[in-house]
PDB file of N, CA and C in Angstrom:
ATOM      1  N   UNK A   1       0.842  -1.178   0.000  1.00  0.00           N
ATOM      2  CA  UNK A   1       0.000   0.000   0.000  1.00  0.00           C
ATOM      3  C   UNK A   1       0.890   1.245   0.000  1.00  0.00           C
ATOM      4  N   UNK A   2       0.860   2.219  -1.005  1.00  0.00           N
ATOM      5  CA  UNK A   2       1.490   3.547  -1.170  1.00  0.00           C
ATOM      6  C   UNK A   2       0.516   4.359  -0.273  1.00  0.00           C
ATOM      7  N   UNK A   3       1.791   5.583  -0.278  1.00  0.00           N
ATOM      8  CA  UNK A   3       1.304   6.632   0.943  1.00  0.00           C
ATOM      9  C   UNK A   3       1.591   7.771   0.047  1.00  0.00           C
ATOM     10  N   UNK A   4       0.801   8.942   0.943  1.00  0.00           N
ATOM     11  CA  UNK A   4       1.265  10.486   0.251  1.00  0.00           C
ATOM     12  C   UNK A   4       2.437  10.507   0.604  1.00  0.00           C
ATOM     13  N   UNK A   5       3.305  10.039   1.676  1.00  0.00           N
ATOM     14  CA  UNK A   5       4.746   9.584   1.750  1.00  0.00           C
ATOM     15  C   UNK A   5       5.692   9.600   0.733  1.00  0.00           C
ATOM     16  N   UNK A   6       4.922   8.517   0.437  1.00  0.00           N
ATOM     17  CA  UNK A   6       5.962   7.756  -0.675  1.00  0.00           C
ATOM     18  C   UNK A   6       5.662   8.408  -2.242  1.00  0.00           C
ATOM     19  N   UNK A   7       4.862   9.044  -2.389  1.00  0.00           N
ATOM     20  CA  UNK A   7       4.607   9.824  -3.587  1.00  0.00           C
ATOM     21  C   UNK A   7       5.182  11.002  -3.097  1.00  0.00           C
ATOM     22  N   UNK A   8       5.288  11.539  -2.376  1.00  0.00           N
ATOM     23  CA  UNK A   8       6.408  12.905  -2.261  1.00  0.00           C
ATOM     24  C   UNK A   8       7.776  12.377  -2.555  1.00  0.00           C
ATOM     25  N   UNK A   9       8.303  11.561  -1.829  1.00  0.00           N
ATOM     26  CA  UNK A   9       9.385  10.879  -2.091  1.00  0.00           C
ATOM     27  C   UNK A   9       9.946  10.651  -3.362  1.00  0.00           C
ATOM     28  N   UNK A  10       9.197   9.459  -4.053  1.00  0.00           N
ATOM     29  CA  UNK A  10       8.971   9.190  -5.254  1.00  0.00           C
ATOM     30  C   UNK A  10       9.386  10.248  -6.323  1.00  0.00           C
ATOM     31  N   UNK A  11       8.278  11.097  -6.503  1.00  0.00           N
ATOM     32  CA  UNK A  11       8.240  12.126  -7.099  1.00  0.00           C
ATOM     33  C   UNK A  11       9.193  13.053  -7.094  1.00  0.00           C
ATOM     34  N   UNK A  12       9.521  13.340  -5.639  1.00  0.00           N
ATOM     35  CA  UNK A  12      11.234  14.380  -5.638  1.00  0.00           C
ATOM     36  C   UNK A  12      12.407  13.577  -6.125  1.00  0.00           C
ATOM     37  N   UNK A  13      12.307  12.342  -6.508  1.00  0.00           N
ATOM     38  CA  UNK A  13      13.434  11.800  -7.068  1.00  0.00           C
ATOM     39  C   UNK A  13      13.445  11.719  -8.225  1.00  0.00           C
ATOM     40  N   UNK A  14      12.533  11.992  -8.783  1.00  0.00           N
ATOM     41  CA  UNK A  14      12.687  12.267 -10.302  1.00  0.00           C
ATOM     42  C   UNK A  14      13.510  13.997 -10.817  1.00  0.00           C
ATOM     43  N   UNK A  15      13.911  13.305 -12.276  1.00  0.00           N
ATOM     44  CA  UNK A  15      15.105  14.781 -12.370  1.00  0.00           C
ATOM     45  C   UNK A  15      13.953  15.792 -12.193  1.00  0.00           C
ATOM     46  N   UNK A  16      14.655  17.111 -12.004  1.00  0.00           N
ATOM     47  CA  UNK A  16      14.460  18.602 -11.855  1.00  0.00           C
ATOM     48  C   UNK A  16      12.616  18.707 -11.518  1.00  0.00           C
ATOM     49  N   UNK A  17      12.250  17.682 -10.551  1.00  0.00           N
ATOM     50  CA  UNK A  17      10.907  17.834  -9.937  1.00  0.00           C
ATOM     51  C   UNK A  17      11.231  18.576  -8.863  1.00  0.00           C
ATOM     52  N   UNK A  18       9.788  19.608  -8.722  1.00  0.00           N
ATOM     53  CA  UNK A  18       9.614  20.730  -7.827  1.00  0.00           C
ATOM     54  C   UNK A  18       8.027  20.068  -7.196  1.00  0.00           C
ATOM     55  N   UNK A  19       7.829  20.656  -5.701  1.00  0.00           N
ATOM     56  CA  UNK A  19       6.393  20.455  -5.098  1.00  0.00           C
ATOM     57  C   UNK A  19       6.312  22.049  -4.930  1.00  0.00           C
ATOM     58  N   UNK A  20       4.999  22.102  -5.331  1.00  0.00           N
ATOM     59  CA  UNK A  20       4.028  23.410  -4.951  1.00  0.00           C
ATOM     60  C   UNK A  20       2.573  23.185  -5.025  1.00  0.00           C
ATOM     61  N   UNK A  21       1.751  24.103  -4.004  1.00  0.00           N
ATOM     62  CA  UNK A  21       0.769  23.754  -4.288  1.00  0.00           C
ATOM     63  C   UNK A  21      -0.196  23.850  -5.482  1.00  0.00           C
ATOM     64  N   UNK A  22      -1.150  23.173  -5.863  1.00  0.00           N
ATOM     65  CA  UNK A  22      -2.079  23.194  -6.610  1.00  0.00           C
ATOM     66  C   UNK A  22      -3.867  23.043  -6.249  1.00  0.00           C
ATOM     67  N   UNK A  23      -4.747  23.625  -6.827  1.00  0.00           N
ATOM     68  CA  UNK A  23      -5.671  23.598  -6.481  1.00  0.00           C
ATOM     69  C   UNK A  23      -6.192  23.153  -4.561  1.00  0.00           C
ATOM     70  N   UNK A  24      -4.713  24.022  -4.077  1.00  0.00           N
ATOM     71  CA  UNK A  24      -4.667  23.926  -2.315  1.00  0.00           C
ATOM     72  C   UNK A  24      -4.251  22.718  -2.250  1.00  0.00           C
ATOM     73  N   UNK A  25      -3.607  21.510  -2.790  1.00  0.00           N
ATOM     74  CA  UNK A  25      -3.470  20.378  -2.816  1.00  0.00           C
ATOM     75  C   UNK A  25      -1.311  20.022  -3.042  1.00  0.00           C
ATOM     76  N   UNK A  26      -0.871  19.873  -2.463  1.00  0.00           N
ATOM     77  CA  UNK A  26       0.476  19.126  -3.316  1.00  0.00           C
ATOM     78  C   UNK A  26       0.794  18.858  -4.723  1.00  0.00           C
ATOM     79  N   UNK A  27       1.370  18.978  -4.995  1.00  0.00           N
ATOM     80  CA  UNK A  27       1.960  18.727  -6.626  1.00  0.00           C
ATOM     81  C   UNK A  27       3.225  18.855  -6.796  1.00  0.00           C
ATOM     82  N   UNK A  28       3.429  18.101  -8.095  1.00  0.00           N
ATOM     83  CA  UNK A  28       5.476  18.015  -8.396  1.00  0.00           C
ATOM     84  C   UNK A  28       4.812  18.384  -9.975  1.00  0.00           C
ATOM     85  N   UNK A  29       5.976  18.965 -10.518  1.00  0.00           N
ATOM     86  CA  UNK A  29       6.495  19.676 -11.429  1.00  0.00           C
ATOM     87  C   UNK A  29       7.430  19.398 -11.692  1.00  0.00           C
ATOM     88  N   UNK A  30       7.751  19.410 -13.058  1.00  0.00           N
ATOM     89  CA  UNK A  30       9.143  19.071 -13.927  1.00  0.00           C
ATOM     90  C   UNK A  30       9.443  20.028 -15.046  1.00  0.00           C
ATOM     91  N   UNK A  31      10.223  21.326 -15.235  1.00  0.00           N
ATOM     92  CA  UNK A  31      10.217  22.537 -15.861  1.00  0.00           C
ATOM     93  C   UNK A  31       9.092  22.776 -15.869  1.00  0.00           C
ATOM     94  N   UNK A  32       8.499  23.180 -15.073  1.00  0.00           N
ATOM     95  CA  UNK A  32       7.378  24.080 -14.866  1.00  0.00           C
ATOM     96  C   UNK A  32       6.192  23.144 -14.958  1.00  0.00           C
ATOM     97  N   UNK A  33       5.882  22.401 -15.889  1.00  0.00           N
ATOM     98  CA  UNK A  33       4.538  21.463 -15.686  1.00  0.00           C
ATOM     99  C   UNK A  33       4.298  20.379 -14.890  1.00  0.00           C
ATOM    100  N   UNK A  34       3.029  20.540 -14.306  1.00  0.00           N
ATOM    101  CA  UNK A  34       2.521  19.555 -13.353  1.00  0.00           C
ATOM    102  C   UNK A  34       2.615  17.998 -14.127  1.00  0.00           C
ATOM    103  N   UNK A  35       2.766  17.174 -13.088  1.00  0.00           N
ATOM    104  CA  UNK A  35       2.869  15.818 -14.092  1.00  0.00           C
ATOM    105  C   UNK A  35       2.174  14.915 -13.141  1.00  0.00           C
ATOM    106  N   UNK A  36       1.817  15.372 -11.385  1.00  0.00           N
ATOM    107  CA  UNK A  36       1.355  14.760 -10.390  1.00  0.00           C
ATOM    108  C   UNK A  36       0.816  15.421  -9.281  1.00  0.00           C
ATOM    109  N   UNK A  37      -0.364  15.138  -8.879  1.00  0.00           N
ATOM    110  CA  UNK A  37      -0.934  16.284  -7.787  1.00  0.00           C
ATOM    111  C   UNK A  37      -1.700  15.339  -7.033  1.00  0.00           C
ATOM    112  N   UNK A  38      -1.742  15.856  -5.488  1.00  0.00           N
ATOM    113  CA  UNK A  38      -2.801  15.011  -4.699  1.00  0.00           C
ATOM    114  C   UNK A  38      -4.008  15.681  -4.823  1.00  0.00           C
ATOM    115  N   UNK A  39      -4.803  14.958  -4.820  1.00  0.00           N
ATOM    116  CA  UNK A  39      -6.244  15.135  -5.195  1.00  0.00           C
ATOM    117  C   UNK A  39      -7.180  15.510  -3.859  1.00  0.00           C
ATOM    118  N   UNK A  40      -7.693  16.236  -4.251  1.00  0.00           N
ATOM    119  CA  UNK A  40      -8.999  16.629  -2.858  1.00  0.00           C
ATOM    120  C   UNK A  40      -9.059  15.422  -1.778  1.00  0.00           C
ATOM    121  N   UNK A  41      -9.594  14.379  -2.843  1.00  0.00           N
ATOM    122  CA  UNK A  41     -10.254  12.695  -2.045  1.00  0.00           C
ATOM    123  C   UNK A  41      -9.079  12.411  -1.599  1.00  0.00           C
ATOM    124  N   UNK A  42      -9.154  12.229  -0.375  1.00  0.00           N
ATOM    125  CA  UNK A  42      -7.901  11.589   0.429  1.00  0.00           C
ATOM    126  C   UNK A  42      -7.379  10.376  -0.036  1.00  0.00           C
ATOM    127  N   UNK A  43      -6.189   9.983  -0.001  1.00  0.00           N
ATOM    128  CA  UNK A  43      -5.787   8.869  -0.262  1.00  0.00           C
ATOM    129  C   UNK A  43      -5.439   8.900  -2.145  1.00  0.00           C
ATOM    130  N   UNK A  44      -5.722  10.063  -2.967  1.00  0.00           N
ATOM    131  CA  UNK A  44      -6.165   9.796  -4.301  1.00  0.00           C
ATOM    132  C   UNK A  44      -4.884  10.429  -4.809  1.00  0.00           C
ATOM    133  N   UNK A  45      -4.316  10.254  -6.248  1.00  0.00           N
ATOM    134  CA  UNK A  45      -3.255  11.350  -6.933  1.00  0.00           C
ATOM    135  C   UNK A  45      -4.030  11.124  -7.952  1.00  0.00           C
ATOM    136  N   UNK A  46      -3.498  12.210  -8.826  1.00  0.00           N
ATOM    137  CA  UNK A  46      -4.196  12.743 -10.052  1.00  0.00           C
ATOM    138  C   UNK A  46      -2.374  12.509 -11.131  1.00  0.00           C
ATOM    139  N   UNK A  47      -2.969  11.505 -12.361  1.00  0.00           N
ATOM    140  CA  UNK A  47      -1.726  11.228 -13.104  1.00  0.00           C
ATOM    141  C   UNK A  47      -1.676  11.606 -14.221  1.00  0.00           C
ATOM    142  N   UNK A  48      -0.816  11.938 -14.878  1.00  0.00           N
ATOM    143  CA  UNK A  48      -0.788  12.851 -16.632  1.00  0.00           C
ATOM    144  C   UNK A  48      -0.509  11.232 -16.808  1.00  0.00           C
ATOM    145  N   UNK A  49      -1.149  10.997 -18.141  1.00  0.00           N
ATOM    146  CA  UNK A  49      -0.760   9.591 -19.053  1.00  0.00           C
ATOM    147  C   UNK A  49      -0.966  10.160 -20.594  1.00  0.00           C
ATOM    148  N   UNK A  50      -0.299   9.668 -21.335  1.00  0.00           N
ATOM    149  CA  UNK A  50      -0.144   9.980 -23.008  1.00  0.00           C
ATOM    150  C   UNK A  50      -0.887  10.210 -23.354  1.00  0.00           C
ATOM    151  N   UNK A  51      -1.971   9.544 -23.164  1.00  0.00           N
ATOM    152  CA  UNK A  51      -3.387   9.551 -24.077  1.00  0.00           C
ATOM    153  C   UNK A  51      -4.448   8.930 -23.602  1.00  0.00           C
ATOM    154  N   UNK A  52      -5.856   9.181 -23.463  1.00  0.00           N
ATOM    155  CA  UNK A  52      -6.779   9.054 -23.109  1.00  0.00           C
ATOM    156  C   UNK A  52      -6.484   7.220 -23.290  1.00  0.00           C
ATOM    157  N   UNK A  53      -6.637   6.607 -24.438  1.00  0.00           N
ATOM    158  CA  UNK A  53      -6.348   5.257 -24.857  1.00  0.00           C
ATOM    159  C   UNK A  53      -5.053   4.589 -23.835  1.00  0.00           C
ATOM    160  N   UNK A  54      -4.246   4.965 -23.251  1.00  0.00           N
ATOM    161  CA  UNK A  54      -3.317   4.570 -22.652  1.00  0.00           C
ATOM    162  C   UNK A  54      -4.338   5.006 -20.845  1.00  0.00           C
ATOM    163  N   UNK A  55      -5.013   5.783 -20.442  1.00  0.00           N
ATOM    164  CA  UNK A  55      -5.767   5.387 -19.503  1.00  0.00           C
ATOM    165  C   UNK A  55      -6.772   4.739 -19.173  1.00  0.00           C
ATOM    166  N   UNK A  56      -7.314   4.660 -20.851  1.00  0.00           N
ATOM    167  CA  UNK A  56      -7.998   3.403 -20.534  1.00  0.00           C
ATOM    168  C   UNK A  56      -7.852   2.024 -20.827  1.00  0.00           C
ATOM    169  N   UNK A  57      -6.820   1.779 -20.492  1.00  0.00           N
ATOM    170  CA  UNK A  57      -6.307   0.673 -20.501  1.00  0.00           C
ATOM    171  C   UNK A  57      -5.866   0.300 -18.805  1.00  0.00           C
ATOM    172  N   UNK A  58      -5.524   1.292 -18.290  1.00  0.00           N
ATOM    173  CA  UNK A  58      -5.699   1.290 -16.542  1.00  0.00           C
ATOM    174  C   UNK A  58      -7.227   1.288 -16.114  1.00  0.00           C
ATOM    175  N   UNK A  59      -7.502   1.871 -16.821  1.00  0.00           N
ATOM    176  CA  UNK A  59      -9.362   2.012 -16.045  1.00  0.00           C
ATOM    177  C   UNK A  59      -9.546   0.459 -15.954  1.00  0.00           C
ATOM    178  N   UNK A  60      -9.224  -0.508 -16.921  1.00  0.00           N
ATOM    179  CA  UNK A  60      -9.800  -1.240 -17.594  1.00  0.00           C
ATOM    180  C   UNK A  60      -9.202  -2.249 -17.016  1.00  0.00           C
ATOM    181  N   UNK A  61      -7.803  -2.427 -16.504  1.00  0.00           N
ATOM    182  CA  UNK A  61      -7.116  -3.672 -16.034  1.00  0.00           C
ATOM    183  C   UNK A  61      -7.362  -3.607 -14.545  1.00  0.00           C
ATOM    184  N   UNK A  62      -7.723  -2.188 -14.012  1.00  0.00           N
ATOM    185  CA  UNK A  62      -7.335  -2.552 -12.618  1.00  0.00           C
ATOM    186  C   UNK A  62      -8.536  -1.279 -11.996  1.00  0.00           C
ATOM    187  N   UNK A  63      -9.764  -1.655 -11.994  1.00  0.00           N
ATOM    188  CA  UNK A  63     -10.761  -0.654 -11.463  1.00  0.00           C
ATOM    189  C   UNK A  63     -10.691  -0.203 -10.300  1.00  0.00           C
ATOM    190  N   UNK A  64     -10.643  -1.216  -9.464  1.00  0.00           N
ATOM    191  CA  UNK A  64     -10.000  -1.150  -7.815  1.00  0.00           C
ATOM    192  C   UNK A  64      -8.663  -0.028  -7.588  1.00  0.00           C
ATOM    193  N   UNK A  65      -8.093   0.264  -8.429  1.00  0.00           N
ATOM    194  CA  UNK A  65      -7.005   1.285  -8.268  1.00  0.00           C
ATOM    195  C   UNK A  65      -7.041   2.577  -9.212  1.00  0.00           C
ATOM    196  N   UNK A  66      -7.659   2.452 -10.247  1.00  0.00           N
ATOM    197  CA  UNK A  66      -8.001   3.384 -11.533  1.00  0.00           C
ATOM    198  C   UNK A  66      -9.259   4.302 -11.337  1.00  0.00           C
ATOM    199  N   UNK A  67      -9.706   5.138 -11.087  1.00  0.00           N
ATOM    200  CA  UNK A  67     -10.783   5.674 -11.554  1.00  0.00           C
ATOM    201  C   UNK A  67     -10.949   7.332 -12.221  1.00  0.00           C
ATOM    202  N   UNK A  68     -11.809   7.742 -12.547  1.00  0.00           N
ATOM    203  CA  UNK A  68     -11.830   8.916 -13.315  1.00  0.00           C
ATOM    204  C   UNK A  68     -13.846   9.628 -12.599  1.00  0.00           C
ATOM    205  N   UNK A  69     -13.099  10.838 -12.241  1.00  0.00           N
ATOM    206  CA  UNK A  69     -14.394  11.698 -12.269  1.00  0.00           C
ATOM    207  C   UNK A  69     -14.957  12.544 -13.245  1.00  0.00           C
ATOM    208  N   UNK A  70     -16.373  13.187 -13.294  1.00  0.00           N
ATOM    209  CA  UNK A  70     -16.839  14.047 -14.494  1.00  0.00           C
ATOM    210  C   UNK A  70     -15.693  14.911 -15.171  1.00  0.00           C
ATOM    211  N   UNK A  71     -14.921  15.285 -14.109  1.00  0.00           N
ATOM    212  CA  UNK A  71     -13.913  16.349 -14.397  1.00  0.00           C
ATOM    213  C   UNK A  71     -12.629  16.082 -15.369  1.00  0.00           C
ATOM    214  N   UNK A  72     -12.525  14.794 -14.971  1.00  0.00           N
ATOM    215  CA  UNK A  72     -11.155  14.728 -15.728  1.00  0.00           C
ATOM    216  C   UNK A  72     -11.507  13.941 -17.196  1.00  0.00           C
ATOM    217  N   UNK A  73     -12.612  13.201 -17.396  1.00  0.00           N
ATOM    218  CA  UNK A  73     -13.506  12.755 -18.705  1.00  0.00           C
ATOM    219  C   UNK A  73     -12.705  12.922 -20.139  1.00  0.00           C
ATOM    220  N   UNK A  74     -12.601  14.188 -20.087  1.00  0.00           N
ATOM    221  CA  UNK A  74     -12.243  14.596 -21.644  1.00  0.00           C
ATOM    222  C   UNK A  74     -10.728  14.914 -21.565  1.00  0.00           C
ATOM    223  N   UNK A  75      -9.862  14.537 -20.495  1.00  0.00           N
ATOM    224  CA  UNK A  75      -8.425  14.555 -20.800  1.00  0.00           C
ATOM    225  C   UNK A  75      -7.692  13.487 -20.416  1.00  0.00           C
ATOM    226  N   UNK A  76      -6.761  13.465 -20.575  1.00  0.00           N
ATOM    227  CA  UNK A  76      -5.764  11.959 -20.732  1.00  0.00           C
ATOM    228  C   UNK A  76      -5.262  11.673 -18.873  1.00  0.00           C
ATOM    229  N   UNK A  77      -5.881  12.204 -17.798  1.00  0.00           N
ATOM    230  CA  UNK A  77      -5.644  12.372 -17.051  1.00  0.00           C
ATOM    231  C   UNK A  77      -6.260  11.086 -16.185  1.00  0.00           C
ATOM    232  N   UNK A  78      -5.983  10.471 -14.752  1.00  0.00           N
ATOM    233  CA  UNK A  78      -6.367   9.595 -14.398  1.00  0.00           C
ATOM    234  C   UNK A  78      -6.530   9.886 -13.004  1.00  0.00           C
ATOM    235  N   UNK A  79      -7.164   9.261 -12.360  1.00  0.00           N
ATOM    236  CA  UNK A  79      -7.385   9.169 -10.456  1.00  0.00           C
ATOM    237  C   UNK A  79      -6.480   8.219 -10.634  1.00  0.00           C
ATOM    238  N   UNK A  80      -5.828   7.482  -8.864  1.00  0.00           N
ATOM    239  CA  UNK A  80      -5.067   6.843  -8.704  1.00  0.00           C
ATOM    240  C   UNK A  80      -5.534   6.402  -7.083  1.00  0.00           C
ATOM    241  N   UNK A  81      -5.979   5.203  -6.370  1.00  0.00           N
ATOM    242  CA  UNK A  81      -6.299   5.045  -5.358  1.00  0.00           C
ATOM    243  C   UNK A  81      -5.072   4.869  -4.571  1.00  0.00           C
ATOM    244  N   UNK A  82      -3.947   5.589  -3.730  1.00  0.00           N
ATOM    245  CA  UNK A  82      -2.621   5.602  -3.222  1.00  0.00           C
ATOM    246  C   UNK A  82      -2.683   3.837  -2.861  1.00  0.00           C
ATOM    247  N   UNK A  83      -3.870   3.943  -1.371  1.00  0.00           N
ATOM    248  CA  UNK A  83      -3.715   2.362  -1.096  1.00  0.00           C
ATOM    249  C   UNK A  83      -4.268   1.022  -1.896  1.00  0.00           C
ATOM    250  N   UNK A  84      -4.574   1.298  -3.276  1.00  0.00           N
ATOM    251  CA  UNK A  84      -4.405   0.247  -4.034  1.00  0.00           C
ATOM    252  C   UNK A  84      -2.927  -0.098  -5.243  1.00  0.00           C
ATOM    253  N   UNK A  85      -2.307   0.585  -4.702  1.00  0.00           N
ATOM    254  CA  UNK A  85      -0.602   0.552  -5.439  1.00  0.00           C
ATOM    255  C   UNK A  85      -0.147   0.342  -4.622  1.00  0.00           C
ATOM    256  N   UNK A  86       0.904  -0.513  -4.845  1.00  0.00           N
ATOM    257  CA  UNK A  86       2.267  -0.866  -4.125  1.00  0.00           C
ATOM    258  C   UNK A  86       3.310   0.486  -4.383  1.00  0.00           C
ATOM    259  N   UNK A  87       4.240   0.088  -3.764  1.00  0.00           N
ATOM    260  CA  UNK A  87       5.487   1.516  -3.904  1.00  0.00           C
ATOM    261  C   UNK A  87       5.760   1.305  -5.277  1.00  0.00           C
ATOM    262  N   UNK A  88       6.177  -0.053  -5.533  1.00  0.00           N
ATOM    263  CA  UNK A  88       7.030   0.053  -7.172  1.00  0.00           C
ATOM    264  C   UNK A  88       5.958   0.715  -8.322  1.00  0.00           C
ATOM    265  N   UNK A  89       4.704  -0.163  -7.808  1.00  0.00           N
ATOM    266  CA  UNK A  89       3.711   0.027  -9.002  1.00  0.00           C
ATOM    267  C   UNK A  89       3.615   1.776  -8.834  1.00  0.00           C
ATOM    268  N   UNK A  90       3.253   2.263  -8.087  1.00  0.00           N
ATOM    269  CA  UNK A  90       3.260   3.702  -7.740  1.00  0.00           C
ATOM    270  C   UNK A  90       5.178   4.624  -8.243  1.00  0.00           C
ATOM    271  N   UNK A  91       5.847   4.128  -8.184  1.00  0.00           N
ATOM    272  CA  UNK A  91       6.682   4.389  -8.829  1.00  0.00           C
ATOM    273  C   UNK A  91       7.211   4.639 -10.784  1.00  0.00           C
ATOM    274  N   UNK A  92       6.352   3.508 -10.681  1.00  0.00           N
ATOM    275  CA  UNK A  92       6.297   3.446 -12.077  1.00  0.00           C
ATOM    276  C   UNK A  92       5.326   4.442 -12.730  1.00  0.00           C
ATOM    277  N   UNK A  93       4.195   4.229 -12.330  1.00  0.00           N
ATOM    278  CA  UNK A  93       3.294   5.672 -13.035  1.00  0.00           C
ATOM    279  C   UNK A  93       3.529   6.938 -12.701  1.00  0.00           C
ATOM    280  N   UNK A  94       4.500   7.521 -11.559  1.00  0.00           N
ATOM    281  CA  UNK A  94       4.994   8.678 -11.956  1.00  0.00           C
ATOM    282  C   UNK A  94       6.102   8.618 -12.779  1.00  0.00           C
ATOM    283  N   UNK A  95       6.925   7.539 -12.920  1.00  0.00           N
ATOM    284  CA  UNK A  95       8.203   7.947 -13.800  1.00  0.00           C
ATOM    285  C   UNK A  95       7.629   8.557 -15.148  1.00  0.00           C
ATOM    286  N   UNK A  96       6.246   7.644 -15.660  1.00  0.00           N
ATOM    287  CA  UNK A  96       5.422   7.265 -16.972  1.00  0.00           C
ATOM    288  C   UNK A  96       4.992   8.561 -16.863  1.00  0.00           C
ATOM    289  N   UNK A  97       3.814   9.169 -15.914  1.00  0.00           N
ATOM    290  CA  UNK A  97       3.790  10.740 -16.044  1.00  0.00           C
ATOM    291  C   UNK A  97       4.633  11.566 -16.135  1.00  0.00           C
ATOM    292  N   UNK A  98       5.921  11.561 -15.245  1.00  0.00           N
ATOM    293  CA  UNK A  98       7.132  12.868 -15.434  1.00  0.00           C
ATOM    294  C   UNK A  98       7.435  12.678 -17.011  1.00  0.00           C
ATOM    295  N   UNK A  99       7.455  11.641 -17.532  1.00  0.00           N
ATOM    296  CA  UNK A  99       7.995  11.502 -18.816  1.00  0.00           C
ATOM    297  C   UNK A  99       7.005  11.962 -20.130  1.00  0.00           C
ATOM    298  N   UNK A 100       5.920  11.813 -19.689  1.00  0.00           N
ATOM    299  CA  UNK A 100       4.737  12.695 -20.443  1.00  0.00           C
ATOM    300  C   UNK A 100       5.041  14.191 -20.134  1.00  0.00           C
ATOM    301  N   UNK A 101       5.351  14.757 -19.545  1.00  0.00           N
ATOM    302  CA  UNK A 101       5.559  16.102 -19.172  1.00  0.00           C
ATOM    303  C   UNK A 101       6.666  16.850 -19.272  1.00  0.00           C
ATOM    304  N   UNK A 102       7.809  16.031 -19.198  1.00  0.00           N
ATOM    305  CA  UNK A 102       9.218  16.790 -18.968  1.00  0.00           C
ATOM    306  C   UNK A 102       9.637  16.471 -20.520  1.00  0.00           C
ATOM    307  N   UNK A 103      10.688  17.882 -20.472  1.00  0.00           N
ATOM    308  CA  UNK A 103      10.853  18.455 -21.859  1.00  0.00           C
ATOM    309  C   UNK A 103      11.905  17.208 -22.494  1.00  0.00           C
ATOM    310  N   UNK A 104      12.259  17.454 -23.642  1.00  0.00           N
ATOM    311  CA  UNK A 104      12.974  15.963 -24.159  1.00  0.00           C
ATOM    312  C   UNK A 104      14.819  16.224 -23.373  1.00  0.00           C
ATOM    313  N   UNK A 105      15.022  17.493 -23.277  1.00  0.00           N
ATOM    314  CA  UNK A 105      16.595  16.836 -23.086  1.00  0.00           C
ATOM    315  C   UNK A 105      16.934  16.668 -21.591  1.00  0.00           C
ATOM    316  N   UNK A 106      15.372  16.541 -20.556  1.00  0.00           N
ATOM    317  CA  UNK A 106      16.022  15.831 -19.384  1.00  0.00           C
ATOM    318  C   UNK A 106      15.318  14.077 -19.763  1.00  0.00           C
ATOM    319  N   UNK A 107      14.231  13.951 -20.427  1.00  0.00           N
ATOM    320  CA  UNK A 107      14.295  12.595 -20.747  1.00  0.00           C
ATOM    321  C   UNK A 107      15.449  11.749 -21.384  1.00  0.00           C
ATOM    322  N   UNK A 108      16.706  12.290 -22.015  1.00  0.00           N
ATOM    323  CA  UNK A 108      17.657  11.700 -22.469  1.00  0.00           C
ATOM    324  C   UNK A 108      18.250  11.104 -21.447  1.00  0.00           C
ATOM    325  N   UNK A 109      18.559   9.958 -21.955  1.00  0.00           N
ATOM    326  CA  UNK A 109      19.298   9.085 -20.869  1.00  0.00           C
ATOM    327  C   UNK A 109      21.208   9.414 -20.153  1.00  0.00           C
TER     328      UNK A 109
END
């Protein structure tokens, strides 16, 4: 089970991520764009993914951890239930968001 812990954590270890708030809520940033924010609903993060088709493919494998409100509908954006991810699994979908967001020459290896 992941924590807002471990998503601060997480998240500050990715290159040139910043936390500030957002909509009164936590968030990390990578040159300036949001790529991860805690969400109102406790326990929840809000994830940038490529494309609507690439979240629903999370909606779709794993409902218990995936969900989406009216709000986020029409963008490529996803809910995230913290305590239905493990650390790694929760690790992995921010690397997958920072990398949707951050500019190409800190994605170079």
């Amino acid at each position: 089970m992941a924590t807002e812990d471990d998503l601060r954590r997480l998240a500050l270890g990715l290159a040139s991520v910043t936390e500030r708030p957002c909509y009164g809520t936590p968030a990390f940033y990578v040159a300036g764009k949001i790529f991860a924010r805690v969400h109102e609903q406790p326990g929840v993060v809000v994830l940038w993914r490529e494309s609507r088709e690439e979240r629903q493919v999370l909606l779709e494998s794993e409902p218990e951890a995936f969900f989406l409100t009216d709000h986020y509908r029409d963008s490529a954006l996803v809910l995230a239930r913290l305590a239905r991810l493990d650390e790694d699994e929760l690790a992995e979908l921010l690397t997958e968001s920072w990398e949707t967001r951050a500019p190409a020459r800190l994605r170079r290896p």
